[in-house]
Protein backbone atom coordinates (compact mmCIF):
# COMPACT_ATOMS: atom_id res chain seq x y z
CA UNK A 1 -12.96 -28.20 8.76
CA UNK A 2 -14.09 -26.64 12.07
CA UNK A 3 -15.58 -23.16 12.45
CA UNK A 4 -12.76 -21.72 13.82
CA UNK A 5 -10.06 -22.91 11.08
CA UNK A 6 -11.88 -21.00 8.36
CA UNK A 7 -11.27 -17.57 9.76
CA UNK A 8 -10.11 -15.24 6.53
CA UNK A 9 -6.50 -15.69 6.07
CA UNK A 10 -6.54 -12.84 2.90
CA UNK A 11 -8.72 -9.68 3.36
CA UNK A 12 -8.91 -7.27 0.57
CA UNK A 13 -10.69 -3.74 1.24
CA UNK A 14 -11.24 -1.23 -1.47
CA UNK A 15 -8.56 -2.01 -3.25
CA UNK A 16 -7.88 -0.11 -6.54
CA UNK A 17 -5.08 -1.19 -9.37
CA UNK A 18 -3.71 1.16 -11.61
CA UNK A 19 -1.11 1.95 -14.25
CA UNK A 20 -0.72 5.76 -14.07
CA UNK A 21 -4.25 7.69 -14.63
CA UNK A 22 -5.48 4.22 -16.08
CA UNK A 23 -7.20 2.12 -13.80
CA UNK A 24 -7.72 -1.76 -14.25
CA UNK A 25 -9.64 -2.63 -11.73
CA UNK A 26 -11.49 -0.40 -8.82
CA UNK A 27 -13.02 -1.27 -5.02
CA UNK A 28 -12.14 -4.25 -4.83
CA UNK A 29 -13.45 -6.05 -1.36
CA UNK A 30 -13.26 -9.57 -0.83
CA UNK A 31 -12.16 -13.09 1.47
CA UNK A 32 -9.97 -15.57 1.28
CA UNK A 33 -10.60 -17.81 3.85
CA UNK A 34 -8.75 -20.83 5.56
CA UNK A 35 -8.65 -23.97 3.41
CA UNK A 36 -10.47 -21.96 0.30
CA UNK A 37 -9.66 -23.14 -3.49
CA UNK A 38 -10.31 -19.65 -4.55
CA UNK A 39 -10.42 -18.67 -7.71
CA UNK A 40 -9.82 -15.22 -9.38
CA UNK A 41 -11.73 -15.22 -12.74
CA UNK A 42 -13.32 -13.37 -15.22
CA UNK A 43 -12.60 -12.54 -18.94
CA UNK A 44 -9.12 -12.29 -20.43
CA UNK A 45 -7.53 -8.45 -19.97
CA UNK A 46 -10.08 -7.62 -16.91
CA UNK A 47 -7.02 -7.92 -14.01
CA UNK A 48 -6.76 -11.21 -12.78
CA UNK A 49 -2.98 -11.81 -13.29
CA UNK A 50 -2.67 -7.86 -12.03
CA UNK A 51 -4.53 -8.58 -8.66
CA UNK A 52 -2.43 -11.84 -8.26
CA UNK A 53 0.46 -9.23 -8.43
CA UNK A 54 -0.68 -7.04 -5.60
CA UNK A 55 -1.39 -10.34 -3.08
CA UNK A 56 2.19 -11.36 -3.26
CA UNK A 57 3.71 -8.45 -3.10
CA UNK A 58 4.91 -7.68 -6.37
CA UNK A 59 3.01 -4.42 -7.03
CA UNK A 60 1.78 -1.82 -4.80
CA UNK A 61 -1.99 -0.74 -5.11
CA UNK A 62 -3.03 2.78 -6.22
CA UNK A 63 -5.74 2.44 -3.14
CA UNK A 64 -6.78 0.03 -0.52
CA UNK A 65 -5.71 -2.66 1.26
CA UNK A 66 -4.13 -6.20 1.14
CA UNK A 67 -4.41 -8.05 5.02
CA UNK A 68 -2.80 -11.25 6.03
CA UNK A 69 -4.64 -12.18 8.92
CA UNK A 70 -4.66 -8.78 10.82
CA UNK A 71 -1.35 -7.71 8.86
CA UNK A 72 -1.48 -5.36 6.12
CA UNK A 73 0.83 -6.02 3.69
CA UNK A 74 1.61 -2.79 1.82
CA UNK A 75 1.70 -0.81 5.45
CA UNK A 76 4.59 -3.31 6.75
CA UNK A 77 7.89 -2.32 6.89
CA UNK A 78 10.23 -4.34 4.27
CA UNK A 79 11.77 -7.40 6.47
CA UNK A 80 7.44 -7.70 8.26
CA UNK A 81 6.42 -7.76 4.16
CA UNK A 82 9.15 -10.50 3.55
CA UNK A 83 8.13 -12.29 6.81
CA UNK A 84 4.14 -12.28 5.55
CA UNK A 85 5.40 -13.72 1.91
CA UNK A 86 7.49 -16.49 2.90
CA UNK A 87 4.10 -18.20 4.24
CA UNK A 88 3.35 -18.06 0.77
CA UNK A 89 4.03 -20.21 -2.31
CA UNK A 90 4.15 -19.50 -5.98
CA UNK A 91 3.23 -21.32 -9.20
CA UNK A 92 4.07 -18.89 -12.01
CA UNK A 93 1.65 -19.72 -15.86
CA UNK A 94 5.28 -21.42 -17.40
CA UNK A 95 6.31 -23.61 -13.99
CA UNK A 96 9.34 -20.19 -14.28
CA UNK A 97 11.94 -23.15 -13.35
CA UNK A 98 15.71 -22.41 -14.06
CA UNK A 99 16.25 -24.54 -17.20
CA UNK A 100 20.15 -24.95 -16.46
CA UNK A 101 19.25 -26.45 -12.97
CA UNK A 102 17.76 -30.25 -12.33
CA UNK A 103 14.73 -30.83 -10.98
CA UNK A 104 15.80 -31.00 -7.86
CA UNK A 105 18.55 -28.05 -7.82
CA UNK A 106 15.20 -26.21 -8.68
CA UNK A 107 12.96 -27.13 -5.56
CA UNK A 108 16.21 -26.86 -3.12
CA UNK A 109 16.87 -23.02 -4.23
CA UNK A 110 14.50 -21.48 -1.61
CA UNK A 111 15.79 -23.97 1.08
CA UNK A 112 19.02 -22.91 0.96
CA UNK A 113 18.07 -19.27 0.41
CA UNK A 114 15.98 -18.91 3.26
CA UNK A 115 16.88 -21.69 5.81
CA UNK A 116 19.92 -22.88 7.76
CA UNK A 117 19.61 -26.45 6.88
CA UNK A 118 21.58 -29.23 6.13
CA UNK A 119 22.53 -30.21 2.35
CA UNK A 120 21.19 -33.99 3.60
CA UNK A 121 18.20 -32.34 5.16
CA UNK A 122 17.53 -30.31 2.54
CA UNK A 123 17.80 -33.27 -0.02
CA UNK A 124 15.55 -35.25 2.24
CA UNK A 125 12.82 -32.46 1.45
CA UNK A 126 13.16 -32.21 -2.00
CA UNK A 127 12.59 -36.27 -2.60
CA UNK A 128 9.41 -35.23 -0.26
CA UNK A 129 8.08 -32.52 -2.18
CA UNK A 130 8.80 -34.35 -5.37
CA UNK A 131 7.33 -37.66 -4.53
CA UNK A 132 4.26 -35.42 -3.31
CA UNK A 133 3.35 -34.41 -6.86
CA UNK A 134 4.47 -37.53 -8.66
CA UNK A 135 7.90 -37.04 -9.67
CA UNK A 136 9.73 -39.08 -7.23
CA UNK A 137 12.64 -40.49 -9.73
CA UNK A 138 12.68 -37.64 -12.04
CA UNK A 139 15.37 -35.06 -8.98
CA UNK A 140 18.29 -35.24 -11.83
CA UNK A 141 15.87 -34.29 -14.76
CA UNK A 142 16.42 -31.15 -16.43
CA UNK A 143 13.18 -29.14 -17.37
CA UNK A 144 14.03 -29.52 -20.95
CA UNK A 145 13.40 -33.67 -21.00
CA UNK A 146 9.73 -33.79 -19.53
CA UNK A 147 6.31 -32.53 -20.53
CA UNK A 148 5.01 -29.53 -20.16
CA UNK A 149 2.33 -31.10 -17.29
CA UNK A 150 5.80 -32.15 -15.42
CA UNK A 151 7.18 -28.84 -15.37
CA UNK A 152 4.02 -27.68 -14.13
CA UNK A 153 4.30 -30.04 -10.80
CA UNK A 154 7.98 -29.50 -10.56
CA UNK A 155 6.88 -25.69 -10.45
CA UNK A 156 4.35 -26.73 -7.53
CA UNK A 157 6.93 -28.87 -5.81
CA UNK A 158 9.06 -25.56 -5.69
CA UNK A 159 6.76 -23.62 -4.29
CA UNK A 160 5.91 -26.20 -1.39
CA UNK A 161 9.66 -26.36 -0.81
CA UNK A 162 8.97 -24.23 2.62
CA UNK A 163 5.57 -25.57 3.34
CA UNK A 164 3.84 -22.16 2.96
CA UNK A 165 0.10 -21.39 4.31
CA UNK A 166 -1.31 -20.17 0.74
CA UNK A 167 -0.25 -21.21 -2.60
CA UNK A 168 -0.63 -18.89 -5.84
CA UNK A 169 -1.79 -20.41 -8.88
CA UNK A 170 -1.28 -17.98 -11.85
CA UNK A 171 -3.39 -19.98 -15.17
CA UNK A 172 -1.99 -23.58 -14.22
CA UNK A 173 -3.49 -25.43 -16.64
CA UNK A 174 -2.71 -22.36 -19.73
CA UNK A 175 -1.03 -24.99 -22.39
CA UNK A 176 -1.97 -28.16 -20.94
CA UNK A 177 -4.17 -30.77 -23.09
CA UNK A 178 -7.60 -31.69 -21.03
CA UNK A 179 -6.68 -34.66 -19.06
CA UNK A 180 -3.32 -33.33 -18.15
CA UNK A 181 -5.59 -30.18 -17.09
CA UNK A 182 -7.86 -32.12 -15.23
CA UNK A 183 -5.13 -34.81 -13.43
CA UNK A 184 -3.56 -30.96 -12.08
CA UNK A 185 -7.21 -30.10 -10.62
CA UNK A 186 -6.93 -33.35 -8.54
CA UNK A 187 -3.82 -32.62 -7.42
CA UNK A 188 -4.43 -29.11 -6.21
CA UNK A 189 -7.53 -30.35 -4.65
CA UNK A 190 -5.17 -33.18 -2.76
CA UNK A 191 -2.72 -30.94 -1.58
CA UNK A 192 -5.32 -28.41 -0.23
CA UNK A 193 -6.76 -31.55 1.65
CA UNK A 194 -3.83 -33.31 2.35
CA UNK A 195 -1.77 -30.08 3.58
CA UNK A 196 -4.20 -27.88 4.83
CA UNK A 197 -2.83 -25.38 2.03
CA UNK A 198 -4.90 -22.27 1.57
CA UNK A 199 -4.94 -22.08 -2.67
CA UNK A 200 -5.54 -19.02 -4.25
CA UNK A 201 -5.94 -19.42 -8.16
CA UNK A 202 -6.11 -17.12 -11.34
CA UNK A 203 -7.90 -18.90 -14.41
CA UNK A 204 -10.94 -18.59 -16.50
CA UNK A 205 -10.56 -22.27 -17.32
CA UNK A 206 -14.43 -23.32 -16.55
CA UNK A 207 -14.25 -26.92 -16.23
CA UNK A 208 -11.54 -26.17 -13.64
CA UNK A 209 -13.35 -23.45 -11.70
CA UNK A 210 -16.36 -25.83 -11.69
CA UNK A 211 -14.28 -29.03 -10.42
CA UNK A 212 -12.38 -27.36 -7.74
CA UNK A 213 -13.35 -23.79 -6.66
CA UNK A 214 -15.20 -22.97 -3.08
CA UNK A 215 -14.82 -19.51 -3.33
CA UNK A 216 -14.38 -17.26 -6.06
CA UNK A 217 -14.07 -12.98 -6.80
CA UNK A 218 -15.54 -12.36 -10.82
CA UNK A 219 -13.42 -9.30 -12.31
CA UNK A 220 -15.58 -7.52 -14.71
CA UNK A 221 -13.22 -5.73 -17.35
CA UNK A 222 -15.71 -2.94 -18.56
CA UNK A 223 -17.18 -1.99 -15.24
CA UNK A 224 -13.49 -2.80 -13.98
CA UNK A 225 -14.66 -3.49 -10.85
CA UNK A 226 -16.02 -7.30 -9.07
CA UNK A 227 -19.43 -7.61 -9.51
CA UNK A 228 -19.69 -10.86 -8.39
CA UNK A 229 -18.45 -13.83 -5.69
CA UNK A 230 -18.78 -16.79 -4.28
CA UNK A 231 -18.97 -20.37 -4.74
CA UNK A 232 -19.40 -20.74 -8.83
CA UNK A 233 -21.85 -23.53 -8.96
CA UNK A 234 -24.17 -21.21 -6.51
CA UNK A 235 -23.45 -18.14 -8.64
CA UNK A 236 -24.58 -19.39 -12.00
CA UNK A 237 -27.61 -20.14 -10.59
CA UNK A 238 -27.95 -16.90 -8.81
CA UNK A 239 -26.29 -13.61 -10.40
CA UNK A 240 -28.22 -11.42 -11.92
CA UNK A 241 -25.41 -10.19 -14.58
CA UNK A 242 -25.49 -10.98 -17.89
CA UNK A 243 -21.37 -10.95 -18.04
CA UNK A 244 -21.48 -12.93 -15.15
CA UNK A 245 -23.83 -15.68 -16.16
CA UNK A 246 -23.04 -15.47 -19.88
CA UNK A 247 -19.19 -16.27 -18.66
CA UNK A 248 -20.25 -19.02 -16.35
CA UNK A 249 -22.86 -20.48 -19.03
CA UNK A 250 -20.26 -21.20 -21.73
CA UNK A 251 -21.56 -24.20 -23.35
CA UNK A 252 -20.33 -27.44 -22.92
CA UNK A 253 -18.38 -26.23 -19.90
CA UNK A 254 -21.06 -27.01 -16.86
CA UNK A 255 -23.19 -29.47 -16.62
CA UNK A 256 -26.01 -28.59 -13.29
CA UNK A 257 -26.07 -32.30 -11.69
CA UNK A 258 -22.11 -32.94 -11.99
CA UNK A 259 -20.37 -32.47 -8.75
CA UNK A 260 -16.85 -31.80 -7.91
CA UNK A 261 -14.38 -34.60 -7.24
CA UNK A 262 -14.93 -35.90 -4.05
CA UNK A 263 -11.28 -37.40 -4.12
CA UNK A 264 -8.35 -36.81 -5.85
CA UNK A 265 -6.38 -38.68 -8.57
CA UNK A 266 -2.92 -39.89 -7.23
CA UNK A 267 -0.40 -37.48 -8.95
CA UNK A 268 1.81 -40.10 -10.19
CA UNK A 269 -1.01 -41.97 -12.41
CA UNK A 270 -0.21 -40.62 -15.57
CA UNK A 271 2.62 -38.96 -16.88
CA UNK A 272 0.72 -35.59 -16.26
């Protein structure tokens, strides 16, 4: 990836979330650049799924700011903060698909919300998007007769449905068995290489973070602040911070000489 293509796409500045007088997180300042796999982490109740919130527009921050490029999200008017989101995609912790709709009824919703095209053309996408995370065959399927993994791509194929810049990742792998964990890590690493996808993903799933994450933002819920970032197989070498390092030092978790995969699994090996 050239120099140029890995300009930030997501600027946060002093950003503070609150509920009321209570604050959950405070000064928040980080990047998000082109092409990252970055990962929001840190230990369960410290913000992560809050901050998520505030970058895709679902809740306004008590202080700060949210850029897209050179756009700031919460200062745009309503239709220029709908324009910014739909370059987005979202893959919400359950796959959030409409159980009375197939598979494919499911990844066609935000086509015909949002564009002008064709029921063929719009069919024509969906077998794409499907096929792209292994479930070409499965567009009549109701949620309710596959696995929990396949809800979990059906989810992603949705979110692609309008080939956004940045994907959201809210806990993908919460509820999925190790290798059906791990065969989702390839695939998010595929698409983001594949695509040219910007990911942005909440988790404090360490073998993940490890295997895919360039880039990361560590939410620490006592200080309630970040006090720490970057890639997470520099920063366990190099923080300072007990929280820090004893959260990245979990054992079992990280192993110093294994490197992240260098290519992805194909999505359909496996019923994942």
């Amino acid at each position: 990836m050239t120099a140029a293509s890995r300009e930030p796409i997501i600027s946060v500045e002093g950003l503070t979330m609150a509920f009321g007088d209570f604050v959950v997180q405070k000064d928040l300042t980080f990047t998000v650049r082109r092409g990252d796999i970055f990962v929001i982490m840190g230990g369960s109740g410290c913000g992560k799924s809050t901050l998520l919130r505030h970058l895709i527009g679902l809740q306004a921050p008590a202080a700060g700011k949210v850029y897209y490029g050179t756009q700031s999200l919460w200062d745009a008017e309503t239709e220029a903060r709908l324009a910014i989101l739909r370059r987005t995609g979202i893959l919400y912790q359950s796959g959030a698909l409409f159980t009375s709709m197939t598979l494919a009824e499911n990844v066609a919703l935000p086509l015909q919300l949002y564009t002008k095209l064709t029921p063929a053309e719009i069919g024509d996408i969906v077998s794409t998007k499907l096929a792209l995370v292994g479930l070409a065959g499965y567009e009549d399927f109701f949620p309710s007769a596959i696995s929990g993994g396949m809800v979990k791509r059906a989810g992603l194929a949705r979110a692609m449905a309008l080939d956004p810049e940045i994907l959201f990742f809210d806990e993908p792998s919460a509820g999925l068995d190790p290798i059906t964990s791990k065969r989702l890590d390839d695939l998010i690493i595929q698409l983001r290489d594949d695509l040219g996808a910007t990911i942005v993903m909440v988790t404090h799933e360490l073998p993940s973070i490890f295997a895919i994450a360039d880039n990361s933002v560590f939410l620490d819920n006592v200080k309630r602040t970040a006090t720490a970032g970057g890639d997470p197989r520099e920063m366990i070498h190099n923080t300072r911070d007990p929280v820090v390092r004893e959260f990245l030092t979990r054992e079992g978790t990280f192993h110093e000489n294994t490197p992240a995969p260098a290519t992805a699994l194909s999505p359909s090996a496996g019923a994942v």
